[in-house]
Protein backbone atom coordinates (compact mmCIF):
# COMPACT_ATOMS: atom_id res chain seq x y z
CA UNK A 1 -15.25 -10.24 -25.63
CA UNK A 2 -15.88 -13.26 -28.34
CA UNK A 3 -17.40 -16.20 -27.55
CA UNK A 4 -17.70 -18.99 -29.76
CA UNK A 5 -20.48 -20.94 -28.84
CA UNK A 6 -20.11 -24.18 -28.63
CA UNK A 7 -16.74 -24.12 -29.12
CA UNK A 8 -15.25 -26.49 -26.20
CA UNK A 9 -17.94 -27.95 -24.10
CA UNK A 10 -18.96 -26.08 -21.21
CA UNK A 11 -19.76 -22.44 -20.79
CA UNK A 12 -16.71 -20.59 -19.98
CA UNK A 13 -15.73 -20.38 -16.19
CA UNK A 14 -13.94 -16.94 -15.93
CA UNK A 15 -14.70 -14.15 -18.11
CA UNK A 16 -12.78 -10.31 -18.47
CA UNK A 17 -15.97 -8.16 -18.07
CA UNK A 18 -16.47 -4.79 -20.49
CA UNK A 19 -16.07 -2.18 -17.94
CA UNK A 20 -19.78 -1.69 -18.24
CA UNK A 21 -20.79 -4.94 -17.18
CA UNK A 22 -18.34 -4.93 -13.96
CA UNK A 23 -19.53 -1.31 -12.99
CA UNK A 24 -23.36 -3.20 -13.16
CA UNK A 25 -22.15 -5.90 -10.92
CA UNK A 26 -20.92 -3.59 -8.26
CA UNK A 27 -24.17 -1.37 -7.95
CA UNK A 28 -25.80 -4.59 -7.98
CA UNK A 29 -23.40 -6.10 -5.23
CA UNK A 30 -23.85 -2.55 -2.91
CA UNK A 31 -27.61 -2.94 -3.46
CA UNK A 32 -27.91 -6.03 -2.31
CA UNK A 33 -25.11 -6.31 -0.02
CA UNK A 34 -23.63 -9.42 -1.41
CA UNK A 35 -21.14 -10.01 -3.79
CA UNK A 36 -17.38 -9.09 -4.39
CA UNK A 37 -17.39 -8.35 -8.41
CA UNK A 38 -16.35 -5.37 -10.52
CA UNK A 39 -14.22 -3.76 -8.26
CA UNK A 40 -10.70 -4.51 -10.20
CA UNK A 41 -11.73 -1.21 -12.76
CA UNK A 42 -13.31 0.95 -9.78
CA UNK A 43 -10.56 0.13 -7.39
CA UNK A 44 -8.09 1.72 -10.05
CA UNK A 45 -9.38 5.27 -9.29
CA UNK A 46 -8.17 4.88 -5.49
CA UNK A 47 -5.12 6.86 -4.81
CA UNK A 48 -4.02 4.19 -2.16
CA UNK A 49 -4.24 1.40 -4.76
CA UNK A 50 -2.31 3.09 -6.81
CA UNK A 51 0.40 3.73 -4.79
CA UNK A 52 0.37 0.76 -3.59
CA UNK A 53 0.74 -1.15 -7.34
CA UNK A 54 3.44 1.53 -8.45
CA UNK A 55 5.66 0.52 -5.49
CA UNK A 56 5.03 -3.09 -6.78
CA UNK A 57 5.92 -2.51 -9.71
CA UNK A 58 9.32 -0.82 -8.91
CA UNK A 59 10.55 -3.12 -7.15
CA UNK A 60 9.47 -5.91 -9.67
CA UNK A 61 10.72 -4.17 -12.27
CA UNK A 62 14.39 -4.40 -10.75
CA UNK A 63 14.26 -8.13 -9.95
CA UNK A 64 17.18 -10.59 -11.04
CA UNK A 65 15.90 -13.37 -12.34
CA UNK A 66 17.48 -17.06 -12.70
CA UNK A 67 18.32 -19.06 -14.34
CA UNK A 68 20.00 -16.90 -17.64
CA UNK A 69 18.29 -18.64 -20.02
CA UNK A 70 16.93 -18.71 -23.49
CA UNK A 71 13.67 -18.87 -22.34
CA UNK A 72 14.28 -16.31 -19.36
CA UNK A 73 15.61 -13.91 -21.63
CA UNK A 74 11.93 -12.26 -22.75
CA UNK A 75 11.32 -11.59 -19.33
CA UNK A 76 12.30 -7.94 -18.45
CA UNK A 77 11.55 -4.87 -16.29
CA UNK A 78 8.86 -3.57 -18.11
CA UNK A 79 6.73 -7.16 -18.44
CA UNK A 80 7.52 -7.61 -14.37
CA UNK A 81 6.20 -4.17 -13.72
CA UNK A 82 3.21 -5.17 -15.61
CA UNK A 83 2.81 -8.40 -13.88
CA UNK A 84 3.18 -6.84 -10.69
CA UNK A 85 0.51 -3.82 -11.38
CA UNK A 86 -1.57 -5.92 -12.98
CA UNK A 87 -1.76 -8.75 -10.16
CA UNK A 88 -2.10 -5.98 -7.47
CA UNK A 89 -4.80 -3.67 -9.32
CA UNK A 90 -6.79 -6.60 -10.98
CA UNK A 91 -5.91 -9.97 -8.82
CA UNK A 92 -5.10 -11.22 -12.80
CA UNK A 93 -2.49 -10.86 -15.32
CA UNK A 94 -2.00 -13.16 -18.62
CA UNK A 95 0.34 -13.99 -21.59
CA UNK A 96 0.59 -15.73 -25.00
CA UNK A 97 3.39 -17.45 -25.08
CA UNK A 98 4.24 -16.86 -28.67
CA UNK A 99 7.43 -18.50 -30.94
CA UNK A 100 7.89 -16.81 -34.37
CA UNK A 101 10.78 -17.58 -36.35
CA UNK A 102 12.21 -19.01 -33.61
CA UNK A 103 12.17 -16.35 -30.95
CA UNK A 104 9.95 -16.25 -28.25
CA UNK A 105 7.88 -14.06 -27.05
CA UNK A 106 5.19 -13.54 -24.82
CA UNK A 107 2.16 -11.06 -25.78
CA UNK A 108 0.10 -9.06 -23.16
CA UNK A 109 -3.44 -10.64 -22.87
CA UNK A 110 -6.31 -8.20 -22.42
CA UNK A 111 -9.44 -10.38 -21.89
CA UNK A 112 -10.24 -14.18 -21.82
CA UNK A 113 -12.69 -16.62 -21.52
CA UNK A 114 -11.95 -20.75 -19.54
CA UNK A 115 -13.19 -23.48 -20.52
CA UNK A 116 -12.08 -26.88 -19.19
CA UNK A 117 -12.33 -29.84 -16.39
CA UNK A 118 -11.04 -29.56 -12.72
CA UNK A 119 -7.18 -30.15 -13.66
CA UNK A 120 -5.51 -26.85 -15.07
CA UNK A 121 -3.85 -29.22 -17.93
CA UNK A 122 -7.52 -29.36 -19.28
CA UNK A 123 -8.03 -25.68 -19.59
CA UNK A 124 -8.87 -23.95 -22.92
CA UNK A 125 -8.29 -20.45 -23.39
CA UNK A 126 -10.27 -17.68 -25.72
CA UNK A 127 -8.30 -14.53 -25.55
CA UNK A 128 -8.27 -11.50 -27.26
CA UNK A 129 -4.39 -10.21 -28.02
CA UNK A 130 -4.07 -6.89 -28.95
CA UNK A 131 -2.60 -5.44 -31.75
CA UNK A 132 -2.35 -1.93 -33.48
CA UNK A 133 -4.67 -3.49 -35.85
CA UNK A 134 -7.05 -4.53 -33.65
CA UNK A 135 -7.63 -7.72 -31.30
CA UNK A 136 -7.26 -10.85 -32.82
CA UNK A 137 -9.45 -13.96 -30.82
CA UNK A 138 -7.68 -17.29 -30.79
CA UNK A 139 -8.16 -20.86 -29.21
CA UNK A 140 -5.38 -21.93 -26.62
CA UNK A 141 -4.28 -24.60 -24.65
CA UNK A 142 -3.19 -24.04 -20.62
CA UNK A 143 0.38 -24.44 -22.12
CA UNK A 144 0.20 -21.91 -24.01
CA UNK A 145 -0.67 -19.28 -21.32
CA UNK A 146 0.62 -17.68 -18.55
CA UNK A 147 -1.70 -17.22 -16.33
CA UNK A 148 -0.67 -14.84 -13.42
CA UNK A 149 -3.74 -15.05 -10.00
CA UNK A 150 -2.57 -12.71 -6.90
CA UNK A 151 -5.49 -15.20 -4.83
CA UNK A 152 -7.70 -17.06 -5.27
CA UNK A 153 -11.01 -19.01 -3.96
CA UNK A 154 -11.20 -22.38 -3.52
CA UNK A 155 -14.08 -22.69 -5.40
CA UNK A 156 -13.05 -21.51 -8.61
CA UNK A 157 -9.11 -21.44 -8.93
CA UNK A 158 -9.00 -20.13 -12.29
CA UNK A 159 -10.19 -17.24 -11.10
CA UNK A 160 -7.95 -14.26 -9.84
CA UNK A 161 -8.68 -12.43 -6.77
CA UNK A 162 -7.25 -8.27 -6.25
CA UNK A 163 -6.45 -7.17 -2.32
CA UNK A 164 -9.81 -5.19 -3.31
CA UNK A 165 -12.04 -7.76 -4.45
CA UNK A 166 -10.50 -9.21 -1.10
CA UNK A 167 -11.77 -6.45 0.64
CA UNK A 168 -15.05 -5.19 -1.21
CA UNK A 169 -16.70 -3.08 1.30
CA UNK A 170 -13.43 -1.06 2.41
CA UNK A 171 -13.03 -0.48 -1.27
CA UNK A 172 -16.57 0.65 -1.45
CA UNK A 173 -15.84 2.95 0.75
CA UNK A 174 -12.93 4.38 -0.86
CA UNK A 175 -14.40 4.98 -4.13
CA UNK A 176 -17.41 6.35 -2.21
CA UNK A 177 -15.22 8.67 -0.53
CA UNK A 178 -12.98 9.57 -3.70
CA UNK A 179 -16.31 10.28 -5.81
CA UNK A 180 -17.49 12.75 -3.68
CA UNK A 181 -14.18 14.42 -2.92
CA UNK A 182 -13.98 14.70 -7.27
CA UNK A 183 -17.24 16.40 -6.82
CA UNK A 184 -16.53 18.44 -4.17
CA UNK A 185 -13.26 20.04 -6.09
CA UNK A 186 -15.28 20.28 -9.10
CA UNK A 187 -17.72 22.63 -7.59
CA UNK A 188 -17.61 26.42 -8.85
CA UNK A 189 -15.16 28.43 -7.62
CA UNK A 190 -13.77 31.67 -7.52
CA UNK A 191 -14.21 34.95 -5.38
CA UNK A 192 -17.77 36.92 -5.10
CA UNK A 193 -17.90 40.75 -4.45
CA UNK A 194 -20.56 42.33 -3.53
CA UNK A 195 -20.97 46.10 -4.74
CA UNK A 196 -23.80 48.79 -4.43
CA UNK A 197 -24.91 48.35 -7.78
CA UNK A 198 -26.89 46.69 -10.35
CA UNK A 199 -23.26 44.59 -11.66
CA UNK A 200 -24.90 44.33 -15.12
CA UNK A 201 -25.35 47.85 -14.85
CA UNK A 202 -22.93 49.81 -17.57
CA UNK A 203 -21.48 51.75 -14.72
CA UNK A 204 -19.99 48.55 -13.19
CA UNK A 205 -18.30 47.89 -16.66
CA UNK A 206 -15.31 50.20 -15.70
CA UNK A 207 -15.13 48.30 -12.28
CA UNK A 208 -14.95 45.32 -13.75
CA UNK A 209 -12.54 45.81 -15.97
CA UNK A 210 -10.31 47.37 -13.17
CA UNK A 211 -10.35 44.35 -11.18
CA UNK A 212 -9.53 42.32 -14.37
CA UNK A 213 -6.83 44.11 -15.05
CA UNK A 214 -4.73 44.23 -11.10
CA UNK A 215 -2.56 41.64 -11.38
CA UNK A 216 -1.37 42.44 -7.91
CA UNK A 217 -1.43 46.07 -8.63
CA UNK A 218 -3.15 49.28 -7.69
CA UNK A 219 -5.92 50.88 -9.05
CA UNK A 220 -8.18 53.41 -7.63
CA UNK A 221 -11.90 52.90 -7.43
CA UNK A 222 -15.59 54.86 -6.17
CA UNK A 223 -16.26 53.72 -2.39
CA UNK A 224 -18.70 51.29 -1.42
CA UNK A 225 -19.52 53.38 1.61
CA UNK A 226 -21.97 55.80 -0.41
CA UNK A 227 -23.74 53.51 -1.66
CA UNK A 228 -23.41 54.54 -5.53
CA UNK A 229 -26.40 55.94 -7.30
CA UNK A 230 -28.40 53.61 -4.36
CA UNK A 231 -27.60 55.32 -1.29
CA UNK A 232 -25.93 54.62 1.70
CA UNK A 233 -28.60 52.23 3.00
CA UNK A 234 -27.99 49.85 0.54
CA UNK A 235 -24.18 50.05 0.44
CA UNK A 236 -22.04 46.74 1.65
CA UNK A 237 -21.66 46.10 5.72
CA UNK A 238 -17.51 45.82 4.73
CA UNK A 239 -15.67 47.81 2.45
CA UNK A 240 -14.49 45.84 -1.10
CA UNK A 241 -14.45 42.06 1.07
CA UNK A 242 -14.50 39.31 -1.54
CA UNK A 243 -16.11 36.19 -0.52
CA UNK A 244 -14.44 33.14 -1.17
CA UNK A 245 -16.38 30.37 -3.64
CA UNK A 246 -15.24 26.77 -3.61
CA UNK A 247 -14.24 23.35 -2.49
CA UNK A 248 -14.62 23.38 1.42
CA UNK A 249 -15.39 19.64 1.89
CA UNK A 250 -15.91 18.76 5.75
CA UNK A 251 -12.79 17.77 7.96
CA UNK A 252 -14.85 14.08 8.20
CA UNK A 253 -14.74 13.42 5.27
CA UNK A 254 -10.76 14.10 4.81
CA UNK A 255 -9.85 12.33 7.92
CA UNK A 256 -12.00 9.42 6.63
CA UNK A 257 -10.54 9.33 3.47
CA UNK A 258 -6.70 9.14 5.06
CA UNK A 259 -8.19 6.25 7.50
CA UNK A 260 -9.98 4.11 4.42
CA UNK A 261 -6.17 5.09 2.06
CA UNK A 262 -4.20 3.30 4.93
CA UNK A 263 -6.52 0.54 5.46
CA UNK A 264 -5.68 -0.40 1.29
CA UNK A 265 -2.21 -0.29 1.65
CA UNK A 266 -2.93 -2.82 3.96
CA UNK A 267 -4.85 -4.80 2.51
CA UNK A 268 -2.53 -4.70 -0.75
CA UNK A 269 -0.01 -5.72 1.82
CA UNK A 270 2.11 -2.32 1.75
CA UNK A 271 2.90 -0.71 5.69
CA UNK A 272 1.12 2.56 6.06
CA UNK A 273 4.28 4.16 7.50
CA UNK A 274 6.49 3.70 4.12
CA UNK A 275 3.76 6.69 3.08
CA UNK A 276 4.54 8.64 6.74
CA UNK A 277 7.35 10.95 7.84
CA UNK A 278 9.65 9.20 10.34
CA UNK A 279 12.64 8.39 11.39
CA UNK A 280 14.99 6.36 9.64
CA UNK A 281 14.70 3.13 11.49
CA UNK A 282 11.09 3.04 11.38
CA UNK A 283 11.70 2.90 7.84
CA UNK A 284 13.66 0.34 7.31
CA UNK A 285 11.69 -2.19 9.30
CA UNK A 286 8.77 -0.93 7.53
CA UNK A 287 10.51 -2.07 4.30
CA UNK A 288 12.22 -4.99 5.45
CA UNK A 289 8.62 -6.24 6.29
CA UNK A 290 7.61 -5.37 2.96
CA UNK A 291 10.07 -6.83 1.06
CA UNK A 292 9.86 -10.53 2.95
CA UNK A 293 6.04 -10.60 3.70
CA UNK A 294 4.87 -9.34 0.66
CA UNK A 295 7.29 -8.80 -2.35
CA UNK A 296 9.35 -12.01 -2.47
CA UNK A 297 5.77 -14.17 -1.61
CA UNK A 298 4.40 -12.51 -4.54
CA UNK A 299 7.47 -13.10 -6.46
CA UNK A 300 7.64 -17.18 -5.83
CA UNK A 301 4.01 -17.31 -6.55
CA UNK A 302 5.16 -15.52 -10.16
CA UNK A 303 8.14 -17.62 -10.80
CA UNK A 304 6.00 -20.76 -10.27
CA UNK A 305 3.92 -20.11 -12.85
CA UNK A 306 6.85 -19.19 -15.44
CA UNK A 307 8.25 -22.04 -14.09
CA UNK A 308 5.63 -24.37 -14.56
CA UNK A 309 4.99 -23.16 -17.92
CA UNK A 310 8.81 -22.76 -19.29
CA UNK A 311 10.05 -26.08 -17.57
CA UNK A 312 12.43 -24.33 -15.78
CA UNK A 313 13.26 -23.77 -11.76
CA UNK A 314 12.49 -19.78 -12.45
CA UNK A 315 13.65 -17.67 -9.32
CA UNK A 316 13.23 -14.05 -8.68
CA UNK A 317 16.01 -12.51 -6.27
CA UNK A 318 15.43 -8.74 -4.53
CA UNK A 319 19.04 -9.27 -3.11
CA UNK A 320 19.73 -5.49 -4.50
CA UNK A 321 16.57 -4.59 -2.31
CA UNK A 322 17.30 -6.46 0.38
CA UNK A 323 20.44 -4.57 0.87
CA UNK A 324 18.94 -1.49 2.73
CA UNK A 325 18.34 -4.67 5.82
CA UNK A 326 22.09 -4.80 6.07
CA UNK A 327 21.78 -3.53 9.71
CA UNK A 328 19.24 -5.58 10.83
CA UNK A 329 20.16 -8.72 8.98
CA UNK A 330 23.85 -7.72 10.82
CA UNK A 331 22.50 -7.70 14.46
CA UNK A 332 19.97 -11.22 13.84
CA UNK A 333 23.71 -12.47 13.01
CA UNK A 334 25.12 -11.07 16.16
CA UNK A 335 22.86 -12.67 18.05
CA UNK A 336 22.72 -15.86 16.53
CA UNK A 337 26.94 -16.02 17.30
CA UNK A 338 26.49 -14.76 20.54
CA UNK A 339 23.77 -17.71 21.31
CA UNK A 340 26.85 -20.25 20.33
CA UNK A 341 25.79 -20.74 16.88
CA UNK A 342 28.41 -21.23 14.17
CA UNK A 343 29.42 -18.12 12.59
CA UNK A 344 29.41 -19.79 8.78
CA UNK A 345 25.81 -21.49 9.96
CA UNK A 346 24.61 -17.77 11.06
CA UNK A 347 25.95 -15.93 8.43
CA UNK A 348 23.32 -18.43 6.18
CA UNK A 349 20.51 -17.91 8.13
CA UNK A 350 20.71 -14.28 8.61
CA UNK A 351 21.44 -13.75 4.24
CA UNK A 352 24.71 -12.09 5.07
CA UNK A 353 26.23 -14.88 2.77
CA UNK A 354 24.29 -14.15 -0.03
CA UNK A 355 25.50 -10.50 0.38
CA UNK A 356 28.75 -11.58 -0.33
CA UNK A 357 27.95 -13.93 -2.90
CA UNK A 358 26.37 -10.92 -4.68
C-alpha cells in the first residue's frame, strides 16, 4: 500500500493490510487474547466460509435490479457476485466509479487508505486500482467510491466488519482445526511390508519389483514362513500383511471440525441444514429463512450505497428466488383470508401479488 504523507491531514483511519501484516495481527490477537484483526485472509481457508460466500454469491449474481437505467446498466452478475463474496469473506468491498468517453464504469478496488472528518462526505480515498500493468495509486473523493461494509462498529464506521472478524475466536478455531487436519493428510503415506530380509539386500530386488509390477494381478513369490536366508525365528508373525501408513486423524478432531463448520454458516447467516440431507420441506423453510433474513438485508444494505452514490432509488429483487416459497407464501395467504382479511389486502402481504406481477 502507498501512502502519501501528508497528503490530507490526518493519518489514515482504515487501511487494506499486506497479508503479512494481518497474519501478525492475529498471532498477536491469539497471544494476547484481545483483538479481532487479520482474520478476513485466514478466514478464506475455512471450508464453511467458503461455502457460505459461494451461495452468496449465486444468488447475488441472479438479482434483478431497478431501476433500468444508464447508470444501472454496469452493474451485472459477475460485479454482484463479487460484492457479495467479497462483503461475506472480507466484511469490505470497493469501487472506482470511473467515466471515460462517456461510459461508465466502475473498477474493482484492491486496497485503500481514509482519510477525513466524522461525516462520510468528508472522506478522502487512496486506493490502489489494478491493472495488467500494475496498480496505479490515486486521490479520491467519497463520491467517487463505492464503498461496500457487511457491519460495522460504532466506533469507526468506515471500517468493514466480516461474520468472522464478528466472531474471532470461533474462527480461530476453525483455522486451528483446518491447519492441523492439512497436516494430518499431508503426513507420509503408503503401505509397509515387513519381510525376512535385509530389503536393501539384492535378493529383495526381484521382490520388489514383483510387487511393483501386480497391478491387481498374480505373481508368485518365496514364503515368509522360512524365514529366508535368516531362519524361521526371524520370519514375520503373519504371512505377506501390509501395514497401512497414513492420515488417521482422531474422531475429535473430525466431529469438532463439523461442529466449528456449522457454527460459520451461522454466523455468516447461512442455516446449517441447507448443507444436510432432509426432506424437502425442511428445505424450503431453511431457504425461505435465508433468503428474507439474510439475502435481501444484505441486498438493501448494497443498493443503498449504489443508491446513495448514483442518485438513484437502486433496488435489488430475488423475486425469481423467492419463488421456491410459493407454498408457504400460499398457506400465510390462506390464513390471512380465512382470519377475514381482504383477499386483494392478503394477497399483498403474503408477495403472491408480486408473483403475478412478475
Amino acid at each position: 500500500m502507498i501512502h502519501v504523507p501528508g497528503a490530507i491531514g490526518q493519518r489514515p483511519m482504515e487501511t487494506r493490510q499486506s497479508y503479512t501484516d494481518q497474519l501478525t495481527d492475529v498471532l498477536v490477537s491469539l497471544a494476547g487474547g484481545v483483538g479481532n484483526t487479520g482474520f478476513d485472509n485466514l478466514g478464506k481457508g475455512v471450508a464453511a466460509l467458503q461455502a457460505a460466500s459461494n451461495l452468496y454469491g449465486n444468488v447475488f449474481a441472479i438479482a434483478g435490479i431497478q431501476p433500468a437505467d444508464m447508470r444501472t446498466q454496469p452493474i451485472g452478475p459477475c460485479m454482484l457476485r463479487l460484492i457479495a463474496e467479497s462483503l461475506i469473506r472480507t466484511g469490505s468491498c470497493a469501487f472506482k466509479i470511473d467515466v471515460t468517453a462517456g461510459r461508465l464504469a466502475f473498477l474493482p478496488v484492491v486496497s485503500w487508505d481514509i482519510d477525513g472528518g466524522p461525516h462520510e462526505a468528508s472522506w478522502k480515498y487512496l486506493v490502489d486500482v489494478p491493472s495488467p500493468n500494475g496498480q496505479r495509486s490515486e486521490w479520491l473523493s467519497s463520491a467517487q467510491i463505492l464503498h461496500f461494509r457487511y457491519s460495522t462498529d460504532s466506533a469507526r464506521p468506515w471500517v468493514g466488519l466480516s461474520p468472522l472478524q464478528r466472531s474471532p475466536l470461533t474462527a480461530g478455531v476453525a483455522v486451528a482445526i483446518e491447519t492441523a487436519l492439512r497436516d494430518e493428510a499431508g503426513g507420509a503415506s503408503g503401505y509397509l511390508l515387513p519381510i525376512p530380509s535385509d530389503p536393501n539386500d539384492p535378493a529383495a530386488a526381484a521382490l520388489k519389483a514383483d510387487l511393483a509390477g501386480l497391478k491387481g494381478k498374480t505373481t508368485l513369490v518365496r514364503t515368509a514362513a522360512g524365514g529366508w536366508d535368516s531362519g524361521a525365528s526371524a520370519r514375520p508373525q503373519m504371512e505377506w500383511t501390509p501395514r497401512r501408513l497414513g492420515a488417521n486423524p482422531p474422531e475429535s478432531l473430525i466431529g469438532l471440525r463439523a461442529d466449528v463448520f456449522s457454527h460459520v454458516l451461522a454466523a455468516t447467516g447461512v442455516p446449517v441444514s441447507l448443507f444436510l440431507a432432509g426432506e424437502g420441506g425442511g428445505h424450503r423453510e431453511s431457504w425461505r429463512r435465508f433468503l428474507h433474513g439474510s439475502v435481501q438485508p444484505l441486498g438493501d444494505i448494497v443498493a443503498e450505497e449504489f443508491g446513495k452514490k448514483l442518485e438513484l432509488d437502486v433496488q435489488f429483487s430475488f423475486d425469481r428466488l423467492f419463488a421456491s416459497d410459493i407454498q408457504g407464501r400460499a398457506r400465510a395467504f390462506q390464513s390471512m383470508v380465512s382470519s377475514g382479511m381482504d383477499m386483494e389486502k392478503a394477497a399483498a402481504l403474503s408477495g403472491l401479488l408480486m408473483e403475478e406481477e412478475a
